[in-house]
C-alpha atoms as a PDB file:
ATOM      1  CA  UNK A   1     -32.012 -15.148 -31.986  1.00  0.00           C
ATOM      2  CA  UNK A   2     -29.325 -17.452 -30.661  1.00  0.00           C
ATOM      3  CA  UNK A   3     -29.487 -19.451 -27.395  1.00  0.00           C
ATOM      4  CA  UNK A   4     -27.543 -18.204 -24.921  1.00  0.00           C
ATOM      5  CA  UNK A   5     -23.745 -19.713 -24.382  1.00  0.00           C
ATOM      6  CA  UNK A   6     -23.778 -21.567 -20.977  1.00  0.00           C
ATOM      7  CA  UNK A   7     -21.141 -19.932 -18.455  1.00  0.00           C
ATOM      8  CA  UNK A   8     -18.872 -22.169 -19.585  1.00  0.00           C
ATOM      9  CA  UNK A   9     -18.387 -22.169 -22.981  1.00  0.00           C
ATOM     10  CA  UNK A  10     -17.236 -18.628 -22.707  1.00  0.00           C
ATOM     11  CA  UNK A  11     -13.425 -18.344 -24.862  1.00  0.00           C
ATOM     12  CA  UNK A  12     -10.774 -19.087 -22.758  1.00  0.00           C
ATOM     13  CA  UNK A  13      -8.962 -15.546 -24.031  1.00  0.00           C
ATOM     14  CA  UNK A  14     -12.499 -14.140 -22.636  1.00  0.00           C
ATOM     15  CA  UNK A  15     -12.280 -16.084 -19.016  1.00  0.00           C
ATOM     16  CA  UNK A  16      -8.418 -15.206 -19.164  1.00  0.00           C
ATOM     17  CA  UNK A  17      -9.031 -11.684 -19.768  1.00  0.00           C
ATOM     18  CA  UNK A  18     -11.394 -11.344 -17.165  1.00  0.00           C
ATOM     19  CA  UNK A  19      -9.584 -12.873 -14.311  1.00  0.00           C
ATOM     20  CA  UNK A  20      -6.570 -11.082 -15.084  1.00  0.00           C
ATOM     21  CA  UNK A  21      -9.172  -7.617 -15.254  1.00  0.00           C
ATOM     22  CA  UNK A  22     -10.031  -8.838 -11.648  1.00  0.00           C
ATOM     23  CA  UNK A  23      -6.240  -9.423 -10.393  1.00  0.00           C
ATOM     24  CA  UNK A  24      -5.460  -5.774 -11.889  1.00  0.00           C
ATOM     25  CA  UNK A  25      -8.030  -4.101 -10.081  1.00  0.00           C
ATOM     26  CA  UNK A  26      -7.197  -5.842  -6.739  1.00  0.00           C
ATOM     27  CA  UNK A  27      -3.656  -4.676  -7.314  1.00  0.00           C
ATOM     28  CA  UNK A  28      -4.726  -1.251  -7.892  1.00  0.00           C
ATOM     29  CA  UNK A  29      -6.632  -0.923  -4.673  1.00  0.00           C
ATOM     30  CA  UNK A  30      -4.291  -2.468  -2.549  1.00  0.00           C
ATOM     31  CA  UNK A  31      -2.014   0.118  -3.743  1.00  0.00           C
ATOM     32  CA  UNK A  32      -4.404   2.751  -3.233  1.00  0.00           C
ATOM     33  CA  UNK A  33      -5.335   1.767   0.344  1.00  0.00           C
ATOM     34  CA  UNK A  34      -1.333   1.897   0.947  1.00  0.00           C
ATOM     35  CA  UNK A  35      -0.622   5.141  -0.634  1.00  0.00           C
ATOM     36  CA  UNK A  36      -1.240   8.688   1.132  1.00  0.00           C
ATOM     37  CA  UNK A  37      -4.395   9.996   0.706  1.00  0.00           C
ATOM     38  CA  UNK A  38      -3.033  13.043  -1.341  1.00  0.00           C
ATOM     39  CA  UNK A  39      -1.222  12.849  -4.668  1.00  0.00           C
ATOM     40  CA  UNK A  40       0.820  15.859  -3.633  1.00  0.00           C
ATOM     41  CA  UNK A  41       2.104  17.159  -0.318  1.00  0.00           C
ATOM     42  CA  UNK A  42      -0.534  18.458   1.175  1.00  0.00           C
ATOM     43  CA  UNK A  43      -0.950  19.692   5.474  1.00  0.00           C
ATOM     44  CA  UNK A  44      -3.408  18.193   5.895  1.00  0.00           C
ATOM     45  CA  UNK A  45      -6.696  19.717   7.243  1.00  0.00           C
ATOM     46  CA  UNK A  46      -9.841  19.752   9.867  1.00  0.00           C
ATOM     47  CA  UNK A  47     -13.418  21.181   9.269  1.00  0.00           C
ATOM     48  CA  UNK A  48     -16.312  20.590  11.200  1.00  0.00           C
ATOM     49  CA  UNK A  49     -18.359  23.470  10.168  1.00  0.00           C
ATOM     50  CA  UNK A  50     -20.133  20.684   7.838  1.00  0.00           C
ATOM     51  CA  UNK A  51     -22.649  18.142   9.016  1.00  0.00           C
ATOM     52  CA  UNK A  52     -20.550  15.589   9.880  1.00  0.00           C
ATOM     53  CA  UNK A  53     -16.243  16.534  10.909  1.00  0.00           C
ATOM     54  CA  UNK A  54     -13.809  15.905   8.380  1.00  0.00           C
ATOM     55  CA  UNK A  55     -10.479  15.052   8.940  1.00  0.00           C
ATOM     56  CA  UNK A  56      -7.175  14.613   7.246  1.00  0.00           C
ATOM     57  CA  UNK A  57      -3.495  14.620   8.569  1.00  0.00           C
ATOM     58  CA  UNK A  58      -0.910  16.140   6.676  1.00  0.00           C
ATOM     59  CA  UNK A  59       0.212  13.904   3.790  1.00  0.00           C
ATOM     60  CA  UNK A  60       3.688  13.855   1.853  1.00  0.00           C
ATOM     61  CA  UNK A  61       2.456  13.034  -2.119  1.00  0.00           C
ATOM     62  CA  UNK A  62       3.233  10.481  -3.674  1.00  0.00           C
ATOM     63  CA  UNK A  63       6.597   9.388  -4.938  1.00  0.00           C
ATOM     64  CA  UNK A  64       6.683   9.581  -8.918  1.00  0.00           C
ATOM     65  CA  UNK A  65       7.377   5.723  -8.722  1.00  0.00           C
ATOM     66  CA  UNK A  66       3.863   5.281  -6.974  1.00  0.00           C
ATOM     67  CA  UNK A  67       2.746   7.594  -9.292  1.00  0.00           C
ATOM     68  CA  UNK A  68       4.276   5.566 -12.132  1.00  0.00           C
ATOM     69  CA  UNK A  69       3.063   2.410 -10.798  1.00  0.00           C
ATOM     70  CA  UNK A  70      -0.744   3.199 -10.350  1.00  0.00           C
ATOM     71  CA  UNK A  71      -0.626   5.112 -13.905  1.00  0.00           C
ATOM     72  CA  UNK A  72       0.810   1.983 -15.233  1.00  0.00           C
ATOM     73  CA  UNK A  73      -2.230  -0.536 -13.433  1.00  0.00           C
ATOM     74  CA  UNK A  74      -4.994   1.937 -14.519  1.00  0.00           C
ATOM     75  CA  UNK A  75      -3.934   1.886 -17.834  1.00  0.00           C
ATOM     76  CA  UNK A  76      -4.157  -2.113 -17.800  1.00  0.00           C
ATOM     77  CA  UNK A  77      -7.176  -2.015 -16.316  1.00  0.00           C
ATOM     78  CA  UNK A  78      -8.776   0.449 -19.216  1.00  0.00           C
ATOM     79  CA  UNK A  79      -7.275  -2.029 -21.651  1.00  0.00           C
ATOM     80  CA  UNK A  80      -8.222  -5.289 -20.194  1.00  0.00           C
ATOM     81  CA  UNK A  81     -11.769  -3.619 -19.434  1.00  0.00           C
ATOM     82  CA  UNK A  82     -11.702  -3.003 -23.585  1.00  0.00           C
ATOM     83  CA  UNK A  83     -11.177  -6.138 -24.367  1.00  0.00           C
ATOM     84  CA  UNK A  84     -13.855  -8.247 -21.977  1.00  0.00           C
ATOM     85  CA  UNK A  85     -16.195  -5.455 -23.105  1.00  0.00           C
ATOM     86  CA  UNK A  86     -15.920  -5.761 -26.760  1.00  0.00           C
ATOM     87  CA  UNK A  87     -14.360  -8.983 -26.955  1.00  0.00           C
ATOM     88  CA  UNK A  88     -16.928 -10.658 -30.263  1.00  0.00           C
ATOM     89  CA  UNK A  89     -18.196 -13.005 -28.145  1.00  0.00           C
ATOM     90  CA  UNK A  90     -20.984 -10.981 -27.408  1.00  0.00           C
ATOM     91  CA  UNK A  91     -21.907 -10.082 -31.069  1.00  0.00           C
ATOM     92  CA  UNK A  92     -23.576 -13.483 -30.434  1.00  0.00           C
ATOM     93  CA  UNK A  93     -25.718 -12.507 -27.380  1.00  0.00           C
ATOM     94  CA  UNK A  94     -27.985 -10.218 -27.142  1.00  0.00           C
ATOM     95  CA  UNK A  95     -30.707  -8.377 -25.145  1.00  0.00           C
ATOM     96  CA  UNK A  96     -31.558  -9.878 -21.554  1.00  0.00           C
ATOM     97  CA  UNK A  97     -29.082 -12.238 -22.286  1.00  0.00           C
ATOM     98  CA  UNK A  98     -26.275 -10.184 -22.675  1.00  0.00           C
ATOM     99  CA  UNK A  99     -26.662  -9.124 -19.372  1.00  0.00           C
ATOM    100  CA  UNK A 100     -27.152 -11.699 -17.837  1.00  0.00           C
ATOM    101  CA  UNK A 101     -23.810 -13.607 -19.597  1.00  0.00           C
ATOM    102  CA  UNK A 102     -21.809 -10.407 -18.580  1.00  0.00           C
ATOM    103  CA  UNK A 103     -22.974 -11.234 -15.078  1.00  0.00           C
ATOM    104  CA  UNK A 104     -21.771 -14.219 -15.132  1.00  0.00           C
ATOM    105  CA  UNK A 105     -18.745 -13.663 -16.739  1.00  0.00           C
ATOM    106  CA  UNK A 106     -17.649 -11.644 -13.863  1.00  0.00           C
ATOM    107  CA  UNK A 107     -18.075 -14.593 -11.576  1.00  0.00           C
ATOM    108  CA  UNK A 108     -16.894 -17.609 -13.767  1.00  0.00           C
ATOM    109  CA  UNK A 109     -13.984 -17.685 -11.905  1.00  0.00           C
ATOM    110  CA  UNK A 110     -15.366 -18.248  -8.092  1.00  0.00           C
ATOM    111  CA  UNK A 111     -15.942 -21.864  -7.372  1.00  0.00           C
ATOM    112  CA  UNK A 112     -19.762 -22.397  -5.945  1.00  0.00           C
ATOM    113  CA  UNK A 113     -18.836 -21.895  -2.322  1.00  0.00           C
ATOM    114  CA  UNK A 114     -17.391 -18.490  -3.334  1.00  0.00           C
ATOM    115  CA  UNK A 115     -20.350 -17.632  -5.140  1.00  0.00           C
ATOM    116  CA  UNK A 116     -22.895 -18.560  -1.922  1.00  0.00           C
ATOM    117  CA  UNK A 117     -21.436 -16.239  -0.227  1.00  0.00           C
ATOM    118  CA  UNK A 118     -20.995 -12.721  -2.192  1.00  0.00           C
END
């Protein structure tokens, strides 16, 4: 069984498609946290027969641009997450290791102060 690649001999078109898998899905949340909470108009509603009250005001949809836009970053996201997942770099690792190089591939781009802290 091969050693384990260090952290950093991972292939730069690995490391690149991993940060720009991270930048995607940051872009796609921001945009979600923006958008109403309802793809189409909805009223709105309020129930508290549950165990806890649940709340929403009325919402107008989303526009098909927004619509457009976070169909367009979840599709780059499913592709980018294709190709870090079954990029052929990890034909070479295996077991334990894999995981653990997956791991770190997720975090190869934080310096070591970022890392202390998540």
């Amino acid at each position: 069984m091969p050693a384990t690649p260090a952290p950093h001999d991972f292939p730069s078109d690995l490391l690149a498609g991993q940060e720009e898998l991270h930048q995607v899905r940051s872009a796609l949340l921001a945009l979600l946290k923006r958008l109403p909470w309802s793809v189409e108009p909805h009223d709105g509603f309020s129930d508290s027969t549950g165990w806890r009250r649940t709340e929403r005001p009325a919402s107008p949809g989303w526009t098909r641009e927004e619509q457009a836009e976070v169909e367009k970053l979840r599709a780059k996201e499913r592709e980018l997450a294709v190709f870090v997942t079954c990029h052929s770099y990890w034909e070479q690792v295996t077991g334990p290791d894999n995981v653990a190089a997956r791991a770190a591939l997720k975090h190869a781009h934080e310096t070591p102060d970022e890392s202390l802290s998540s």
